[in-house]
PDB file of N, CA and C in Angstrom:
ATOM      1  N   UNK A   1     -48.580 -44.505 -57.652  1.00  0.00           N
ATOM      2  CA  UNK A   1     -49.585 -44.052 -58.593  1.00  0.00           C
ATOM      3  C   UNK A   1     -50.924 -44.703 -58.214  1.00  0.00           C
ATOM      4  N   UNK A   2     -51.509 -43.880 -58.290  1.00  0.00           N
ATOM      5  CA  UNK A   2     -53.054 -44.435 -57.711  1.00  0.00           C
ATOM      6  C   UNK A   2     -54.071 -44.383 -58.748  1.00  0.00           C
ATOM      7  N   UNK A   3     -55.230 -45.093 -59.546  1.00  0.00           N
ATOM      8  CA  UNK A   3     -56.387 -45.385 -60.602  1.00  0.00           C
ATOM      9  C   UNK A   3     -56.708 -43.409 -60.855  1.00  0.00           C
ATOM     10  N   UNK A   4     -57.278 -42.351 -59.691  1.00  0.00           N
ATOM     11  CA  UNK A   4     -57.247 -41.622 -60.485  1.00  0.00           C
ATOM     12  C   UNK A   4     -56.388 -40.813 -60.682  1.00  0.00           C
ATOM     13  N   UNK A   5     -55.276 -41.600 -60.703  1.00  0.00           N
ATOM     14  CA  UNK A   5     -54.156 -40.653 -61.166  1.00  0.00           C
ATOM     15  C   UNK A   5     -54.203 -40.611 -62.720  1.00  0.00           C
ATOM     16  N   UNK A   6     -54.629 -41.593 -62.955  1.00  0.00           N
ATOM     17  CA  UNK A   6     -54.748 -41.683 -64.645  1.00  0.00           C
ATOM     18  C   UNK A   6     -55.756 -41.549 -65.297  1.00  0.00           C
ATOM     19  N   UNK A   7     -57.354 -41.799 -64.799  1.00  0.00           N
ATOM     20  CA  UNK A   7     -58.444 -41.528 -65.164  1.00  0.00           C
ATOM     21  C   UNK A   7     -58.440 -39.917 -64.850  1.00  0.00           C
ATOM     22  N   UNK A   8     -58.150 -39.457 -66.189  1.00  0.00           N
ATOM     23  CA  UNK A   8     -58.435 -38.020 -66.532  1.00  0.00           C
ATOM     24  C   UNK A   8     -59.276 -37.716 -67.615  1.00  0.00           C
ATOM     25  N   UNK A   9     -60.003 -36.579 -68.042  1.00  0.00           N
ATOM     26  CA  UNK A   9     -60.877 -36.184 -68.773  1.00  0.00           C
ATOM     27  C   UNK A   9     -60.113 -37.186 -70.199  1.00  0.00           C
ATOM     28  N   UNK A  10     -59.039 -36.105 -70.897  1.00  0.00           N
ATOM     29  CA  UNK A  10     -58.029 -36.764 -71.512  1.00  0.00           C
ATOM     30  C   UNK A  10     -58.352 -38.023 -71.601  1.00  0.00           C
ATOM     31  N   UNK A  11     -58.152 -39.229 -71.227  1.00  0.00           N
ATOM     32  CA  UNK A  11     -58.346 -40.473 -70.634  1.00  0.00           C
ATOM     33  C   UNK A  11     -59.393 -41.118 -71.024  1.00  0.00           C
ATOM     34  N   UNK A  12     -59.937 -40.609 -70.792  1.00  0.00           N
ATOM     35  CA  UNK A  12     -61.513 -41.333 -70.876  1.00  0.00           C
ATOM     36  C   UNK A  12     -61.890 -40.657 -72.239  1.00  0.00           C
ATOM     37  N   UNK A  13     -61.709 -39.590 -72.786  1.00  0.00           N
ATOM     38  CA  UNK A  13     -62.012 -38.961 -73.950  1.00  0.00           C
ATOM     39  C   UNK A  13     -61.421 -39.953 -75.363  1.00  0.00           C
ATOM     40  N   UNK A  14     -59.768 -40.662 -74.847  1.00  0.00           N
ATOM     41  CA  UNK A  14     -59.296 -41.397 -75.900  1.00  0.00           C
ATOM     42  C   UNK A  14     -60.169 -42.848 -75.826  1.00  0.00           C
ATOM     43  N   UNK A  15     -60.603 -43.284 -74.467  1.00  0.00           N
ATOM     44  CA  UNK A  15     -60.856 -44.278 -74.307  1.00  0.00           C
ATOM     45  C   UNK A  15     -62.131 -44.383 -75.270  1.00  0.00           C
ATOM     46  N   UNK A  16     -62.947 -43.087 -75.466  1.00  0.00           N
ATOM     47  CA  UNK A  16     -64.787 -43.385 -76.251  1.00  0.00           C
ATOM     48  C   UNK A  16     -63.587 -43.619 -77.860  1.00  0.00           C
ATOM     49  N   UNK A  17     -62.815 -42.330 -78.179  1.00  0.00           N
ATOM     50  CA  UNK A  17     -62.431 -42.877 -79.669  1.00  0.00           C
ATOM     51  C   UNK A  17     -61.797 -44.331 -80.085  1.00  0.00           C
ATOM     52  N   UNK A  18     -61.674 -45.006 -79.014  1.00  0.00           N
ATOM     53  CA  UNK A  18     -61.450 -46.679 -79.143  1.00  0.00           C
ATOM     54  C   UNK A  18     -62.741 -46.942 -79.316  1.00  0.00           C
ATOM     55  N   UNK A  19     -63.657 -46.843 -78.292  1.00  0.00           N
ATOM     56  CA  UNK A  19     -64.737 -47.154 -78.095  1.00  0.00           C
ATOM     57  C   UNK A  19     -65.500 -47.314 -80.112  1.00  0.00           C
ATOM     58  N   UNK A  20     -65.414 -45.861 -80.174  1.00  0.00           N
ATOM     59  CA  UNK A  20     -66.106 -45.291 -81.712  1.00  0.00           C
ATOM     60  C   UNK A  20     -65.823 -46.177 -82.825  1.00  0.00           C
ATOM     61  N   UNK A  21     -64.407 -46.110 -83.019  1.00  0.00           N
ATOM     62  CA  UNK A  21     -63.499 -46.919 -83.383  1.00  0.00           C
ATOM     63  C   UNK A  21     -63.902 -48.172 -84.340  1.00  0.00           C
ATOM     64  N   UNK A  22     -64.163 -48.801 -83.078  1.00  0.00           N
ATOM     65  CA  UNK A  22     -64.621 -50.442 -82.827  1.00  0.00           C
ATOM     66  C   UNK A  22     -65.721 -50.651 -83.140  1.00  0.00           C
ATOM     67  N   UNK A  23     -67.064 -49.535 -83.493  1.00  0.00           N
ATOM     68  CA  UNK A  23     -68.393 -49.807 -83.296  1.00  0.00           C
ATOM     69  C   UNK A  23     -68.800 -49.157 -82.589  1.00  0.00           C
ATOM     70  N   UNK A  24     -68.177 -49.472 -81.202  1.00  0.00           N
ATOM     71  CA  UNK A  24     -69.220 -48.911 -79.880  1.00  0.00           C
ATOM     72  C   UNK A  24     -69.474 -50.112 -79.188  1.00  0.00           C
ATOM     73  N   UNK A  25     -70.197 -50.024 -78.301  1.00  0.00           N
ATOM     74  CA  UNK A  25     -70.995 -50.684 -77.070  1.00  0.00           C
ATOM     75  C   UNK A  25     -71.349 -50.032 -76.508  1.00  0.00           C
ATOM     76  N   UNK A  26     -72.965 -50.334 -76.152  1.00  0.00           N
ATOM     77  CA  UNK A  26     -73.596 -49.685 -74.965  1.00  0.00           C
ATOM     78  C   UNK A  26     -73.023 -49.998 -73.696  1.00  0.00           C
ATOM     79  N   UNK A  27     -72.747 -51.192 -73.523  1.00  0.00           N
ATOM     80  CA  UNK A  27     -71.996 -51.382 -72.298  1.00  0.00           C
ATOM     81  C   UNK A  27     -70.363 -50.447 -72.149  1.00  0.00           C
ATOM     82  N   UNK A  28     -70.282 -50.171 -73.071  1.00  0.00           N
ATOM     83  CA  UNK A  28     -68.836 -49.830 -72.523  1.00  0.00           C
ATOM     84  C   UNK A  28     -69.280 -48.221 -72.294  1.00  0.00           C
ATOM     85  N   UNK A  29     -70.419 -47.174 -73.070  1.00  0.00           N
ATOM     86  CA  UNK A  29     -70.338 -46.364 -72.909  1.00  0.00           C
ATOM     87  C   UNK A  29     -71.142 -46.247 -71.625  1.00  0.00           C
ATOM     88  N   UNK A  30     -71.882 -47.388 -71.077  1.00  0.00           N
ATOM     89  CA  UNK A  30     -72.175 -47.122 -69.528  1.00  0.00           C
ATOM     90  C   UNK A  30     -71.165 -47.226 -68.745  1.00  0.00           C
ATOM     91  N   UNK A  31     -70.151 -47.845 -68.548  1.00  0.00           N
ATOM     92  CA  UNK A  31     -69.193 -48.070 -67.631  1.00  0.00           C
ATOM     93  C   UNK A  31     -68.204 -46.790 -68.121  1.00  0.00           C
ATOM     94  N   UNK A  32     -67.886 -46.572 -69.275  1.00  0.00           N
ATOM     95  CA  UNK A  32     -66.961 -45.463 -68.784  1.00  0.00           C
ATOM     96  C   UNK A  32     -67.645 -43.765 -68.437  1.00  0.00           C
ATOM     97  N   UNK A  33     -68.863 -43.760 -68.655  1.00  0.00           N
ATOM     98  CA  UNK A  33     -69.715 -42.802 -68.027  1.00  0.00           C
ATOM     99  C   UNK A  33     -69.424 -43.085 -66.541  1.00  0.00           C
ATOM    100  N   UNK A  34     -69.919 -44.218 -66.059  1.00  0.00           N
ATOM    101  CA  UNK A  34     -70.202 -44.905 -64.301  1.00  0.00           C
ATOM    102  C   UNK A  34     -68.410 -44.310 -64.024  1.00  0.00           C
ATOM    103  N   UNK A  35     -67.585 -44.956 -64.796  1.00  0.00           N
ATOM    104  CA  UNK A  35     -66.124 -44.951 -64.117  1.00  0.00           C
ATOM    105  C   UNK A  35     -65.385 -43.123 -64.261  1.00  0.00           C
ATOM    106  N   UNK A  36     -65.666 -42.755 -64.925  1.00  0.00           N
ATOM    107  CA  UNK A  36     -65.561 -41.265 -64.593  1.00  0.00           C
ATOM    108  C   UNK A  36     -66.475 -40.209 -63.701  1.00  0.00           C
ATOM    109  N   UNK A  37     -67.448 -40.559 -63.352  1.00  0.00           N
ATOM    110  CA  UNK A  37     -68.417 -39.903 -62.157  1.00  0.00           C
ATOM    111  C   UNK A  37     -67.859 -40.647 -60.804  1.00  0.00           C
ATOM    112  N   UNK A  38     -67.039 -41.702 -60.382  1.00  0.00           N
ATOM    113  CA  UNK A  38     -66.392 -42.694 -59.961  1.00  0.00           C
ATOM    114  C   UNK A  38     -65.307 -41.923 -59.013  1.00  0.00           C
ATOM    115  N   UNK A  39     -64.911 -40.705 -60.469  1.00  0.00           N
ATOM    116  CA  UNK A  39     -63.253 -40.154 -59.433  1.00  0.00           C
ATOM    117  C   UNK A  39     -64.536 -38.515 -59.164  1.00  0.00           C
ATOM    118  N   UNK A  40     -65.504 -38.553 -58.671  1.00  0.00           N
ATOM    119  CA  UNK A  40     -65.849 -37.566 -58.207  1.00  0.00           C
ATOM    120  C   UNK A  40     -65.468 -35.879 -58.295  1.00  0.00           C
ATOM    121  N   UNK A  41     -64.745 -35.978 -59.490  1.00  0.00           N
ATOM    122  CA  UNK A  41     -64.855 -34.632 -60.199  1.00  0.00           C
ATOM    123  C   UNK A  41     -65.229 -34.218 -61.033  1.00  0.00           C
ATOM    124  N   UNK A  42     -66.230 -33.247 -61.471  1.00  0.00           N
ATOM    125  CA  UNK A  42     -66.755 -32.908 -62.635  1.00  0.00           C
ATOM    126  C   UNK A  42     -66.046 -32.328 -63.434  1.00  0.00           C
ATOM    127  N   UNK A  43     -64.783 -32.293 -63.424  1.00  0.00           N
ATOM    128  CA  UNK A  43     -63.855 -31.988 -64.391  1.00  0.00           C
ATOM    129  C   UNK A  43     -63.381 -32.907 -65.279  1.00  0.00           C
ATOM    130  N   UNK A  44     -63.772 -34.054 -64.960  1.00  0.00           N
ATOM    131  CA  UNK A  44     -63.542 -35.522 -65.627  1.00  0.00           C
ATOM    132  C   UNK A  44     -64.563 -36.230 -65.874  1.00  0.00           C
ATOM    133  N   UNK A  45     -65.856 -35.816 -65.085  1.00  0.00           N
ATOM    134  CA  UNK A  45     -66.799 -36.653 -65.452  1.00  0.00           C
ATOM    135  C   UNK A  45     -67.528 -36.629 -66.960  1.00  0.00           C
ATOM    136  N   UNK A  46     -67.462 -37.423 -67.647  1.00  0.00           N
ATOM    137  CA  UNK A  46     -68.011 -37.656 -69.462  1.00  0.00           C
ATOM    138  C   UNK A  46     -69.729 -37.756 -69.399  1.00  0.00           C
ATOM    139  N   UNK A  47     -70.381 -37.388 -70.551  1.00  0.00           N
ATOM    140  CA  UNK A  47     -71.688 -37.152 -70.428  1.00  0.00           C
ATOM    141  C   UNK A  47     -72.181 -38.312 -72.111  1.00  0.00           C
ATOM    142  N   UNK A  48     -72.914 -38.030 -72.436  1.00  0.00           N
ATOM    143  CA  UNK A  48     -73.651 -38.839 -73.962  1.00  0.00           C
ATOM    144  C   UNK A  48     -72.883 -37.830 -74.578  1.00  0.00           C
ATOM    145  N   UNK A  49     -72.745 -36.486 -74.299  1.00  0.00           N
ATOM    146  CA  UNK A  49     -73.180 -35.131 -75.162  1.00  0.00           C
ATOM    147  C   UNK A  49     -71.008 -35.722 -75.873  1.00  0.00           C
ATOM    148  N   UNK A  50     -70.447 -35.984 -74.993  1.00  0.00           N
ATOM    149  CA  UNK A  50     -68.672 -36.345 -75.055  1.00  0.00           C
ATOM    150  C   UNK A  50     -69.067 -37.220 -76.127  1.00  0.00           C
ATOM    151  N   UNK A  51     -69.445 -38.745 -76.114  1.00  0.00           N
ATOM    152  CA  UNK A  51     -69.943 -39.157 -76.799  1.00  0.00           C
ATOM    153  C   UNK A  51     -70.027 -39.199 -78.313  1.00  0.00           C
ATOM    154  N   UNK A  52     -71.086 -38.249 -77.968  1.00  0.00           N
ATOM    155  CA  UNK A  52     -71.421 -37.410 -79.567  1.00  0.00           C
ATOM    156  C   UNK A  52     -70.825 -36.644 -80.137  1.00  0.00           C
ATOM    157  N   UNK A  53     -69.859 -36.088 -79.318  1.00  0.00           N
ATOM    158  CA  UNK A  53     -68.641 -34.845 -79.713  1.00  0.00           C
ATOM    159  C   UNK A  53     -67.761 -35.618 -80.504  1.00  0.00           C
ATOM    160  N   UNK A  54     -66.786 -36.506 -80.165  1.00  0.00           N
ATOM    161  CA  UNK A  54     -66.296 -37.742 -80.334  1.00  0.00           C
ATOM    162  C   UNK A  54     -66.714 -38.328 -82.094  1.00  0.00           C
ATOM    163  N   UNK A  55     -67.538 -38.956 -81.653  1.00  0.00           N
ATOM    164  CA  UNK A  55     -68.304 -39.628 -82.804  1.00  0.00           C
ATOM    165  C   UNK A  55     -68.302 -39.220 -83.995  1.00  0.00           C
ATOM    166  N   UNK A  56     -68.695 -37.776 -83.886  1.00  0.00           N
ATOM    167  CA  UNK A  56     -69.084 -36.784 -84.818  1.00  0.00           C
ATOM    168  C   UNK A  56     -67.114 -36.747 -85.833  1.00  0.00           C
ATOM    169  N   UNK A  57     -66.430 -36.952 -84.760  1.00  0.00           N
ATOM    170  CA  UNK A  57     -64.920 -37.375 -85.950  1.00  0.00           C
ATOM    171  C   UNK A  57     -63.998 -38.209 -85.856  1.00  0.00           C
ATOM    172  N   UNK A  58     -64.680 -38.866 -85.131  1.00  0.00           N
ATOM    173  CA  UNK A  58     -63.913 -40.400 -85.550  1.00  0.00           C
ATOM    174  C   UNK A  58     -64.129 -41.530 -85.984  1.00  0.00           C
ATOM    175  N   UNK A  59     -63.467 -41.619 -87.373  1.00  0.00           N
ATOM    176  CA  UNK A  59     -63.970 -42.719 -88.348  1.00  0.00           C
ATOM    177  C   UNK A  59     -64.135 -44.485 -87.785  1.00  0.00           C
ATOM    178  N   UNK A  60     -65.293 -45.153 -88.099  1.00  0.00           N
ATOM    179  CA  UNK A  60     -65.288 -46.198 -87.965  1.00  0.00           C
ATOM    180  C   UNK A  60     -63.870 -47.442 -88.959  1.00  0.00           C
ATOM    181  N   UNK A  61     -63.614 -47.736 -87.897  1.00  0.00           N
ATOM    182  CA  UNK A  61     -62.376 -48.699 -88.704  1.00  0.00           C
ATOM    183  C   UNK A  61     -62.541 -49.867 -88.225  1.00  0.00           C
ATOM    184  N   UNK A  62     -62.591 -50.906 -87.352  1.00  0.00           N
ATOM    185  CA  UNK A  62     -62.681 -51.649 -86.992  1.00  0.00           C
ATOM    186  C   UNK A  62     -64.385 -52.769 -86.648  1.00  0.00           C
ATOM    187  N   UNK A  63     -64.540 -54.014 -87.732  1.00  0.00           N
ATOM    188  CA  UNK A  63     -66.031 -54.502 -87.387  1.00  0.00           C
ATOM    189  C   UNK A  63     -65.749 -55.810 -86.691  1.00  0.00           C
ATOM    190  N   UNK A  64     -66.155 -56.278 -85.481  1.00  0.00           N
ATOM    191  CA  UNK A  64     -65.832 -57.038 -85.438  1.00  0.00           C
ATOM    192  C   UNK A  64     -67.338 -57.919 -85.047  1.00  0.00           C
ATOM    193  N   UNK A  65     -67.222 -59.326 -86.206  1.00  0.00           N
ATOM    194  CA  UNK A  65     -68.870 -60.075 -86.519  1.00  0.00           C
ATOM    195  C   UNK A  65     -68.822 -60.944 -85.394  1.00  0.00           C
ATOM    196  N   UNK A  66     -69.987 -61.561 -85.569  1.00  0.00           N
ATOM    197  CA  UNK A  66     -70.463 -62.556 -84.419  1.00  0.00           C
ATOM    198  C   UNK A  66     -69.123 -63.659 -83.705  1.00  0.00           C
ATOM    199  N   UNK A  67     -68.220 -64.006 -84.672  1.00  0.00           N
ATOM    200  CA  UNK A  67     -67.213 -64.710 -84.215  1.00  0.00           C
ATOM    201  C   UNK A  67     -65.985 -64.092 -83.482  1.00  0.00           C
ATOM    202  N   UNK A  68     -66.018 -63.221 -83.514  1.00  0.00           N
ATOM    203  CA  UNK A  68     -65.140 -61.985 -82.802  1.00  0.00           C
ATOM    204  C   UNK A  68     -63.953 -62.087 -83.887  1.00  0.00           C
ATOM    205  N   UNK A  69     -63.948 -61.971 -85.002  1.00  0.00           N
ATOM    206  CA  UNK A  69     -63.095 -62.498 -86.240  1.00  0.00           C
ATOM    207  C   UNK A  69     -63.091 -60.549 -86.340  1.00  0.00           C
ATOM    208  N   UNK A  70     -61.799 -60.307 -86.649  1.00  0.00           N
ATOM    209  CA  UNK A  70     -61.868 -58.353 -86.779  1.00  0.00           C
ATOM    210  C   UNK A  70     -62.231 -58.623 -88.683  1.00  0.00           C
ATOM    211  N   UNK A  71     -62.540 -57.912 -89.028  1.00  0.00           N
ATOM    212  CA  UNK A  71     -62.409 -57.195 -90.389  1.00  0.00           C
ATOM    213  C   UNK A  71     -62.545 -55.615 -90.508  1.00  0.00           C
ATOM    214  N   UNK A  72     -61.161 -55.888 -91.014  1.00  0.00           N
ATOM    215  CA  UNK A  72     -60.783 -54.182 -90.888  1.00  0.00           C
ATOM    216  C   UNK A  72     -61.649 -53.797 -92.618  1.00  0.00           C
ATOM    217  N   UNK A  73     -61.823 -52.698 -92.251  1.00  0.00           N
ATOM    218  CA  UNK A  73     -62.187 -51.095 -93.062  1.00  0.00           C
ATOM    219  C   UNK A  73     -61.214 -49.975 -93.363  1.00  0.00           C
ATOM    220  N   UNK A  74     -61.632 -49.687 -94.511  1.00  0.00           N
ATOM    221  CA  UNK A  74     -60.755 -48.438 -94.783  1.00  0.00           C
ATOM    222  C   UNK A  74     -62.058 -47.446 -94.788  1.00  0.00           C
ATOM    223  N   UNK A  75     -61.662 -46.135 -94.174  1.00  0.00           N
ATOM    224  CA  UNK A  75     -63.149 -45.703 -94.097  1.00  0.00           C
ATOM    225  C   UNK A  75     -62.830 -43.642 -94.078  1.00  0.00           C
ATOM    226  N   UNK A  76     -63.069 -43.164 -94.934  1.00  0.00           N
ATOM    227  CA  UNK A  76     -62.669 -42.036 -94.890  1.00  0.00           C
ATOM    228  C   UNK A  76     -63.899 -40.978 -94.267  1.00  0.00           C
ATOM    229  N   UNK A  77     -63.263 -39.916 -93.366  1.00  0.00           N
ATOM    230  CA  UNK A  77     -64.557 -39.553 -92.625  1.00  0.00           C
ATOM    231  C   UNK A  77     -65.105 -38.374 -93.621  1.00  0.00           C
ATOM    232  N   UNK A  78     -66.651 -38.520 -93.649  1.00  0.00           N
ATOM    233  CA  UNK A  78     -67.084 -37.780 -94.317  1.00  0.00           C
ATOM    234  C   UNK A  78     -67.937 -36.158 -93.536  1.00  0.00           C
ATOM    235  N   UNK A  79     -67.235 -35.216 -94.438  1.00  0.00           N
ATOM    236  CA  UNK A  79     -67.692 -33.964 -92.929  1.00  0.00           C
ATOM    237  C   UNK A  79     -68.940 -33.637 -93.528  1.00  0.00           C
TER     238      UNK A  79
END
């Protein structure tokens, strides 16, 4: 099994709703942008626009403060 055997659209699509999830990071949404243009197919490669697709329904649950201490949320998504 070889890295893009598993970096698939799929893949990287669950990886932003962790991402969302959690908050976010700019850093992480640069690197998994960088790491899907990476396996050189535009069938996998993720844009801002994924991102925002994403975002748009998946509820924030997870804050985690300056101490890296989690405090969870209950958080119902509002359409």
């Amino acid at each position: 099994i070889k890295p893009r055997d598993i970096m698939t659209k799929a893949a990287f699509e669950n990886a932003i709703r962790m991402v969302m999830m959690t908050g976010g990071s700019t850093n992480a949404v640069l690197h998994l942008i960088a790491m899907s243009r990476s396996c050189q197919d535009p069938e996998v490669a993720i844009t801002l626009d994924d991102f925002q697709r994403i975002s748009d329904v998946v509820s924030f649950v997870i804050h985690y403060n300056n101490r890296k201490t989690i405090l969870p949320y209950v958080c119902s998504h509002q359409s």
